[in-house]
Protein backbone atom coordinates (compact mmCIF):
# COMPACT_ATOMS: atom_id res chain seq x y z
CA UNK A 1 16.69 14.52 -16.88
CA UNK A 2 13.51 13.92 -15.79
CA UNK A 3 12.11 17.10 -16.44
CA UNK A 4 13.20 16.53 -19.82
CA UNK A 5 11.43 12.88 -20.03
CA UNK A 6 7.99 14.54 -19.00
CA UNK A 7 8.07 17.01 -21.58
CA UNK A 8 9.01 14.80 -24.20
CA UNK A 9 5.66 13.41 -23.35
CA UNK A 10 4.05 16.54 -22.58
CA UNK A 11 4.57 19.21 -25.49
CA UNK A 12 2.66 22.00 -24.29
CA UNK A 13 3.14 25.32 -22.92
CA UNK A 14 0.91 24.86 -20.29
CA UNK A 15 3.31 22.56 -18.14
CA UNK A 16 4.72 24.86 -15.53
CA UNK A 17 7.60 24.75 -13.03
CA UNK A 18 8.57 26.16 -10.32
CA UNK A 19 11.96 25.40 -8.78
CA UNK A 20 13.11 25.73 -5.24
CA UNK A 21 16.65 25.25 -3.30
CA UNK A 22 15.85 22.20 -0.56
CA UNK A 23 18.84 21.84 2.43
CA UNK A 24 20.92 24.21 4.15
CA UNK A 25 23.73 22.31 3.43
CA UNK A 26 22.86 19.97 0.49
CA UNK A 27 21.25 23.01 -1.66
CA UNK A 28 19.33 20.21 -3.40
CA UNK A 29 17.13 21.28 -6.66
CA UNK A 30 13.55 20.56 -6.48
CA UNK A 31 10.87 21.45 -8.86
CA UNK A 32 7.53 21.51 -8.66
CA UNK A 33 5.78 20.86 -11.71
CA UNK A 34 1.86 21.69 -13.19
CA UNK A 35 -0.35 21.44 -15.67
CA UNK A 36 -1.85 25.44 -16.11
CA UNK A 37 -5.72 25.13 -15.79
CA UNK A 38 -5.48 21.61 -15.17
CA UNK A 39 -4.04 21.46 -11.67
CA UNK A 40 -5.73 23.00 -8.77
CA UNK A 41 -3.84 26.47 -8.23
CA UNK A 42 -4.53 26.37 -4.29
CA UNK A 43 -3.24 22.75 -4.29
CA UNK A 44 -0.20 24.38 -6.66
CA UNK A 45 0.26 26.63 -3.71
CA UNK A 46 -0.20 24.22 -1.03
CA UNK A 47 2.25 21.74 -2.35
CA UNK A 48 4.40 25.35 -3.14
CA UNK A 49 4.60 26.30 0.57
CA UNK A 50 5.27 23.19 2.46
CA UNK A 51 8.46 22.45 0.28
CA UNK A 52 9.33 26.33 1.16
CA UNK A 53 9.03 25.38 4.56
CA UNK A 54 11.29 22.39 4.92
CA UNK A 55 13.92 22.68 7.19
CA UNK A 56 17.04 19.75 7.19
CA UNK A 57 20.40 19.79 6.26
CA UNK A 58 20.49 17.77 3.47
CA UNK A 59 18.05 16.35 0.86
CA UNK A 60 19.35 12.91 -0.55
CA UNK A 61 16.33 11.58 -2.38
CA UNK A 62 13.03 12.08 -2.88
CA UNK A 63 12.21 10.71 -0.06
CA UNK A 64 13.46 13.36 2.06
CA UNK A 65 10.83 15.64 0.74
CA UNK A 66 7.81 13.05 1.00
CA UNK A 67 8.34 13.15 4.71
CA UNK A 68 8.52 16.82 4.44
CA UNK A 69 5.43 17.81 2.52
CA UNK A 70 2.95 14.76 3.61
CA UNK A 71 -0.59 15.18 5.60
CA UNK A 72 0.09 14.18 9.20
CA UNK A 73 3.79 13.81 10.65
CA UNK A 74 3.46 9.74 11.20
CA UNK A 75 0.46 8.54 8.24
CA UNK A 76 0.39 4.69 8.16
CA UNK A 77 -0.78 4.86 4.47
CA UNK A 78 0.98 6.52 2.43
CA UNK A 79 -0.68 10.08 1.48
CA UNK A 80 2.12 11.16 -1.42
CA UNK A 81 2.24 8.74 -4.46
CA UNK A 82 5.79 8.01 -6.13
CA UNK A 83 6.75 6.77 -9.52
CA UNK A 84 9.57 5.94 -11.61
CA UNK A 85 7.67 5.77 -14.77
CA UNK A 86 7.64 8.86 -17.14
CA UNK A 87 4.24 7.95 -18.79
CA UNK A 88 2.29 7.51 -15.56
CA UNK A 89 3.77 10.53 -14.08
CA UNK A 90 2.71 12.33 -17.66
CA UNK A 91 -0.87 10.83 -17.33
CA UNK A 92 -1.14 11.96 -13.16
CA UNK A 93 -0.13 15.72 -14.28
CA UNK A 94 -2.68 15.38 -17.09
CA UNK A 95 -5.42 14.14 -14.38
CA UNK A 96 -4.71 17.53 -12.67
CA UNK A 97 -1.97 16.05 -10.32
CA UNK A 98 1.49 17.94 -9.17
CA UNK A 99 5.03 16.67 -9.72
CA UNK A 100 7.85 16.81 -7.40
CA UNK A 101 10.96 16.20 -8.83
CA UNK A 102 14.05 16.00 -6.87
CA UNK A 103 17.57 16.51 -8.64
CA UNK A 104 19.41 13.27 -8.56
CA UNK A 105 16.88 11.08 -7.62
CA UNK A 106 15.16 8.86 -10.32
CA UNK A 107 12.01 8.14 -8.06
CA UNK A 108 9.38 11.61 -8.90
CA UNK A 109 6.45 12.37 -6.33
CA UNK A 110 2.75 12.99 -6.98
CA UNK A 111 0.67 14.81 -5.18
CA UNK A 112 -2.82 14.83 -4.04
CA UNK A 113 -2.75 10.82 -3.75
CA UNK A 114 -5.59 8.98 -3.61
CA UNK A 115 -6.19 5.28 -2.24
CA UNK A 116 -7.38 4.25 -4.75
CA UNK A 117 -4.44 4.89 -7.22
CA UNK A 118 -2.79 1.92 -5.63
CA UNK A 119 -4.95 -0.28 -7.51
CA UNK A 120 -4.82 1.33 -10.79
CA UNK A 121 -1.62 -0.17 -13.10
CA UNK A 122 -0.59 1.39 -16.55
CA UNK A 123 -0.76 -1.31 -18.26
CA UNK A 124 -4.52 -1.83 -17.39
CA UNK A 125 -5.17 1.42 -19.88
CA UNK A 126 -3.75 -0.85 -22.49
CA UNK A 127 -6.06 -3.78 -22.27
CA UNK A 128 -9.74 -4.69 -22.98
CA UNK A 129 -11.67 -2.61 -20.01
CA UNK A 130 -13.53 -5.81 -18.85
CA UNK A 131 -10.30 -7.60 -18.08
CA UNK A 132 -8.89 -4.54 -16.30
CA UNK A 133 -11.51 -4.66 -14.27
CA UNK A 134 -11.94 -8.42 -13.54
CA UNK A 135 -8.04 -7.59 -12.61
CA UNK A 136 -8.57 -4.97 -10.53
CA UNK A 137 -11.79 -6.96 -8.55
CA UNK A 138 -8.52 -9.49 -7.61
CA UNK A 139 -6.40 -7.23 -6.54
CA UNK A 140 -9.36 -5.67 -4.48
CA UNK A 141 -10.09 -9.04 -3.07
CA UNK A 142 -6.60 -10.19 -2.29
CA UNK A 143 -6.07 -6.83 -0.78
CA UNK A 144 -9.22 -7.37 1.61
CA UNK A 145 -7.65 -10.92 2.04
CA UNK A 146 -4.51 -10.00 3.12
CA UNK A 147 -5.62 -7.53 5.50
CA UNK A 148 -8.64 -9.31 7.53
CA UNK A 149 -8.12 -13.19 6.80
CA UNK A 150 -5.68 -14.15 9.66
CA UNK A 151 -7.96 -12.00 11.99
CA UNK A 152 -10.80 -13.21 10.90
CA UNK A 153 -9.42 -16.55 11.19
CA UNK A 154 -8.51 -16.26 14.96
CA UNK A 155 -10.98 -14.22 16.30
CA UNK A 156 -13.60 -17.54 14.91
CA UNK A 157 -11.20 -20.31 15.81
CA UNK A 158 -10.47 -18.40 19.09
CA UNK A 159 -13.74 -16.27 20.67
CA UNK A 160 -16.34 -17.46 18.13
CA UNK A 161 -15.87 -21.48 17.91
CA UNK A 162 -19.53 -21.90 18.00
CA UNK A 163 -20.37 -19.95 14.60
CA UNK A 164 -17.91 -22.30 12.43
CA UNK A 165 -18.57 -25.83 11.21
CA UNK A 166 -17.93 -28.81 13.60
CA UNK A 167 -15.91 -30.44 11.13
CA UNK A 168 -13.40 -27.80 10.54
CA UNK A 169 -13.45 -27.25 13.96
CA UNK A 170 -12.41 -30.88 14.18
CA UNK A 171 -9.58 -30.57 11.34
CA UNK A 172 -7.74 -27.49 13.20
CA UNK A 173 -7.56 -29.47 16.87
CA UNK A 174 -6.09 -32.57 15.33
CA UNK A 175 -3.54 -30.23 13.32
CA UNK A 176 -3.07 -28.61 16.63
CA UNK A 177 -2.83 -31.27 19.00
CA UNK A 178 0.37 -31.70 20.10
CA UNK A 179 1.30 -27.92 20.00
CA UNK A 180 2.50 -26.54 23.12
CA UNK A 181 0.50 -22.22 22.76
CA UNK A 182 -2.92 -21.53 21.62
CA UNK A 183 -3.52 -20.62 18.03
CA UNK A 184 -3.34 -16.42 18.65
CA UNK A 185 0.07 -16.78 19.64
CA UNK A 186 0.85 -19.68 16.66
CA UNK A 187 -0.45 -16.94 13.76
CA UNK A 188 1.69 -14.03 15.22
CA UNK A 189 4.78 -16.05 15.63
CA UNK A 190 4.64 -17.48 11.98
CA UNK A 191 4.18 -14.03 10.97
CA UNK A 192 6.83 -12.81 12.31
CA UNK A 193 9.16 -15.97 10.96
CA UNK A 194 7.34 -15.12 7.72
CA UNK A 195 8.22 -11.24 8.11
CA UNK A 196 12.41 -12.73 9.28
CA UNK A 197 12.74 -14.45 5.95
CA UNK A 198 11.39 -11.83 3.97
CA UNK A 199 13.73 -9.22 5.07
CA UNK A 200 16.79 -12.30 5.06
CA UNK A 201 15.60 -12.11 0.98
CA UNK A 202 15.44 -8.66 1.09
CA UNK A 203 18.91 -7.62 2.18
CA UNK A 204 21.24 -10.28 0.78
CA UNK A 205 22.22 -9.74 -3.13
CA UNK A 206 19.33 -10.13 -5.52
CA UNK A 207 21.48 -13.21 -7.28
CA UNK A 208 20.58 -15.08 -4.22
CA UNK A 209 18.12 -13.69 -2.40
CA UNK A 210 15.02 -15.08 -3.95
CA UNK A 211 15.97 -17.87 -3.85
CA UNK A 212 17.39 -17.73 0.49
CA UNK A 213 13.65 -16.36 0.99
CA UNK A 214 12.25 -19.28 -0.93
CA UNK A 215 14.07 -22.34 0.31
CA UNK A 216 14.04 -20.72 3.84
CA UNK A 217 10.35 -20.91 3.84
CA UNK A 218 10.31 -24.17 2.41
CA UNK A 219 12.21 -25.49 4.96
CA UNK A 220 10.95 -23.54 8.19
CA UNK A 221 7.35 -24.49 7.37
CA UNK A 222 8.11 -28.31 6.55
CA UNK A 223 10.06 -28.75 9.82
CA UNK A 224 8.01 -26.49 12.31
CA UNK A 225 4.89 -28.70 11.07
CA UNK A 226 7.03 -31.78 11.79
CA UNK A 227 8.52 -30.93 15.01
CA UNK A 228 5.22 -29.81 16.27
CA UNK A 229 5.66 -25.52 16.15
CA UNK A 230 2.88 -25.21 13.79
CA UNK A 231 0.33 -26.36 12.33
CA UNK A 232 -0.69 -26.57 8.05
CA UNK A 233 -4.20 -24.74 8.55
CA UNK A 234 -2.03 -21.78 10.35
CA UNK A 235 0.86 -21.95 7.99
CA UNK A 236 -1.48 -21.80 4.81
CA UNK A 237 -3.56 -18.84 6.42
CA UNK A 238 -0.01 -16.66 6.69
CA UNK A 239 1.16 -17.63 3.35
CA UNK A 240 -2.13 -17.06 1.72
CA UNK A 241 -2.44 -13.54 3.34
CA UNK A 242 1.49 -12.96 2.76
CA UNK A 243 1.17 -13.61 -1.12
CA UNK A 244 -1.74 -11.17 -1.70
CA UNK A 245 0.10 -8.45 0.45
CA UNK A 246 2.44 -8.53 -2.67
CA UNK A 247 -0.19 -7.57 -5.31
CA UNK A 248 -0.48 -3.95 -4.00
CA UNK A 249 3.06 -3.08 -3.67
CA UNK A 250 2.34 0.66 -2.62
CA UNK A 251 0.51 -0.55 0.71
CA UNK A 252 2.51 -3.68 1.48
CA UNK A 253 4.45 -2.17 4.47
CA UNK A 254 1.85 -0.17 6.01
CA UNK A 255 -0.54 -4.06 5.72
CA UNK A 256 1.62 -5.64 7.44
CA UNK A 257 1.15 -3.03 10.99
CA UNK A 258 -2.04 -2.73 9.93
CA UNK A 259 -2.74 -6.98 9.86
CA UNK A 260 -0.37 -7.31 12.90
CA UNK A 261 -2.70 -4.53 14.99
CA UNK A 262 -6.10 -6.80 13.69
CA UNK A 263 -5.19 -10.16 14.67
CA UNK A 264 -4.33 -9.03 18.26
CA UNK A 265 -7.45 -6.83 18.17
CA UNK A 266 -9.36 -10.09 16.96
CA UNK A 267 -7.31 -11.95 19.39
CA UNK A 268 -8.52 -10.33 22.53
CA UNK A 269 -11.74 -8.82 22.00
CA UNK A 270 -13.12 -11.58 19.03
CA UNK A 271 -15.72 -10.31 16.51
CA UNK A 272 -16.67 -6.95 18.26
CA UNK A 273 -13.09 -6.06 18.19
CA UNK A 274 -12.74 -6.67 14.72
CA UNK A 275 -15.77 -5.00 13.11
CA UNK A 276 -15.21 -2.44 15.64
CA UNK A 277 -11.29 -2.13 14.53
CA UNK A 278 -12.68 -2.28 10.59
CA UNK A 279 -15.06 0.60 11.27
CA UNK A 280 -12.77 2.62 13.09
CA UNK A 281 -9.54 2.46 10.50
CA UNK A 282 -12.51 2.84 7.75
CA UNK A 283 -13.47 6.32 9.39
CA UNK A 284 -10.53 7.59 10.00
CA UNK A 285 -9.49 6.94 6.56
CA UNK A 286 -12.70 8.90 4.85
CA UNK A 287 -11.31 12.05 7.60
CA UNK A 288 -7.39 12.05 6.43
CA UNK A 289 -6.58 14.48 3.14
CA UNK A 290 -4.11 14.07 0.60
CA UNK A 291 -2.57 18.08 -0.10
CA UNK A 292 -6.55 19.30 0.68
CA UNK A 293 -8.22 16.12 -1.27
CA UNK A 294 -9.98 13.52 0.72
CA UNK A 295 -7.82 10.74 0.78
CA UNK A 296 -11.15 8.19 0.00
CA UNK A 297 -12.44 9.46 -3.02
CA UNK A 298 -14.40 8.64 -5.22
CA UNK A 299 -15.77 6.96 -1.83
CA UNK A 300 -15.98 9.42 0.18
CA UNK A 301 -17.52 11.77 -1.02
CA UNK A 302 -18.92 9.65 -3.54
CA UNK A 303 -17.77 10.82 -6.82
CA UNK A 304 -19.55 8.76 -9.78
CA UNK A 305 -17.07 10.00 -12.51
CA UNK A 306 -14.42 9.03 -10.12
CA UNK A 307 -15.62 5.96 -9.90
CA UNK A 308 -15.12 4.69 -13.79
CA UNK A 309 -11.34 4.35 -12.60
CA UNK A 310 -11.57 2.36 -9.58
CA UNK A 311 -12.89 -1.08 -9.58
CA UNK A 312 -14.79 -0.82 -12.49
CA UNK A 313 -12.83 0.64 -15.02
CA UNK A 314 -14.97 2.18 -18.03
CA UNK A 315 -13.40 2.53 -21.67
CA UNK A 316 -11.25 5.75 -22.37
CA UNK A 317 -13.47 7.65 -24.22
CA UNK A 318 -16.13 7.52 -21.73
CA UNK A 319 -14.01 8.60 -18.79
């Protein structure tokens, strides 16, 4: 079936597939699928051989094979892109990318993935290319915020109380006063009461689960502030950062190691540990590949066409 929904959207000839036999005991159909001339035929190949080369029992989903088939055996960020959408799986194969559909599974792969895709949204295509991009510079900023705010945060209220303003300085101790650990330990424990109710609204029925996550944060921050747990600077830092993990929805997982690894980086070491954390994750994410691509383009290496698409997105015709 959703072979079918692609080419209803693709009507060409040159949309190849190539079908393979996943599972010694499953026997689960997966094809790969290509635009001729458009793809990369060593990528074709690449993506080709690794499914060849998978070796389990049983293939369920799709996510069985992203395991399989992605660049390094434990990536934080994912390196594989997914989609349940027939049109933006029809406009990746028409960008050159390469399908992986897995019979039975209504979730289809694309590969090389880019970090930068995570940003991109359909429905931005549809819109006025200044407003796409004014959306895009939020979700760019709440990204950054999300990631680096609570460590930032503690490694200045913590290491570096001498570079902030007396005055907030001032406003933090009196929210603090009568709390029992210092503030690195106050932001990691919220977190993790944050990172509890999420998962309590995760896993009960969706009738009631929204609404368990919300009134369980309502009530856990009102009473920890009151019974002296935590304070409201800390508490709106770790909601802040929590809300604008949920604007990139690809990356919200891997954030939250990622944020948890910062603010005791930050914690310890201040500053130097967090620039020096930044610059670290930031070169080892212009080394990793997606399938042979680099995984930071159009950053690294700068690609200028690439970059109408990213931030800045520039009208159709002149992509």
């Amino acid at each position: 079936n959703n072979v079918m929904l692609l080419r209803r959207r693709l009507r060409t000839e040159r949309l190849k597939r190539r079908d393979f036999f996943v599972g010694s005991i499953s026997k689960t159909a997966v094809s790969v699928l290509y635009l001729e001339d458009v793809a990369d035929p060593e990528t074709v190949k690449e993506v080709c051989r690794r499914i060849s080369a998978i070796d389990t029992d049983v293939v369920l989903d799709s996510g069985y094979v992203e395991i399989f088939i992605q660049d390094g055996k434990t990536p934080l960020y994912p390196t594989v892109g997914n989609s349940e959408r027939p049109d933006k799986v029809a406009a990746k194969l028409s960008e050159g990318r390469i399908a992986i559909v897995v019979d039975g599974s209504p979730v289809v792969l694309t590969v090389p993935y880019l970090f930068c895709e995570a940003f991109q949204v359909t429905e931005d295509y549809a819109k006025s290319p200044w407003y796409a991009t004014f959306i895009r510079i939020i979700r760019f900023a709440a990204f950054l915020t999300a990631l680096y705010l609570p460590a930032l945060f503690v490694a200045l209220f913590v290491r570096h109380r001498s570079l902030m303003p007396s005055y907030l300085i001032t406003l933090v101790e009196q929210a603090r006063h009568s709390l029992p650990f210092s503030l690195f330990w106050e932001v990691l424990i919220i977190f993790l009461l944050f990172e509890v109710v999420r998962e309590v609204g995760l896993r009960m029925p969706k009738a009631v689960g929204s609404a368990v996550g919300l009134v369980g944060s309502l009530i856990l921050g009102d009473s920890a502030i009151e019974a002296g747990i935590a304070s409201a600077p800390v508490l709106i830092v770790v909601a802040l950062a929590a809300v604008c993990n949920f604007i990139v929805p690809p990356y919200m997982n891997s954030n939250i190691l990622y944020r948890f690894l910062m603010i005791v980086t930050s914690g310890i070491f201040g500053l130097y540990g967090f620039f020096a954390a930044t610059m670290l994750s930031l070169l080892h994410m212009c080394m990793k590949n997606s399938v042979g691509v680099p995984y930071f383009s159009p950053f690294a290496p700068t690609d200028f066409a690439g970059l109408k698409d990213f931030l800045f997105m520039a009208p159709l015709w002149a992509m």
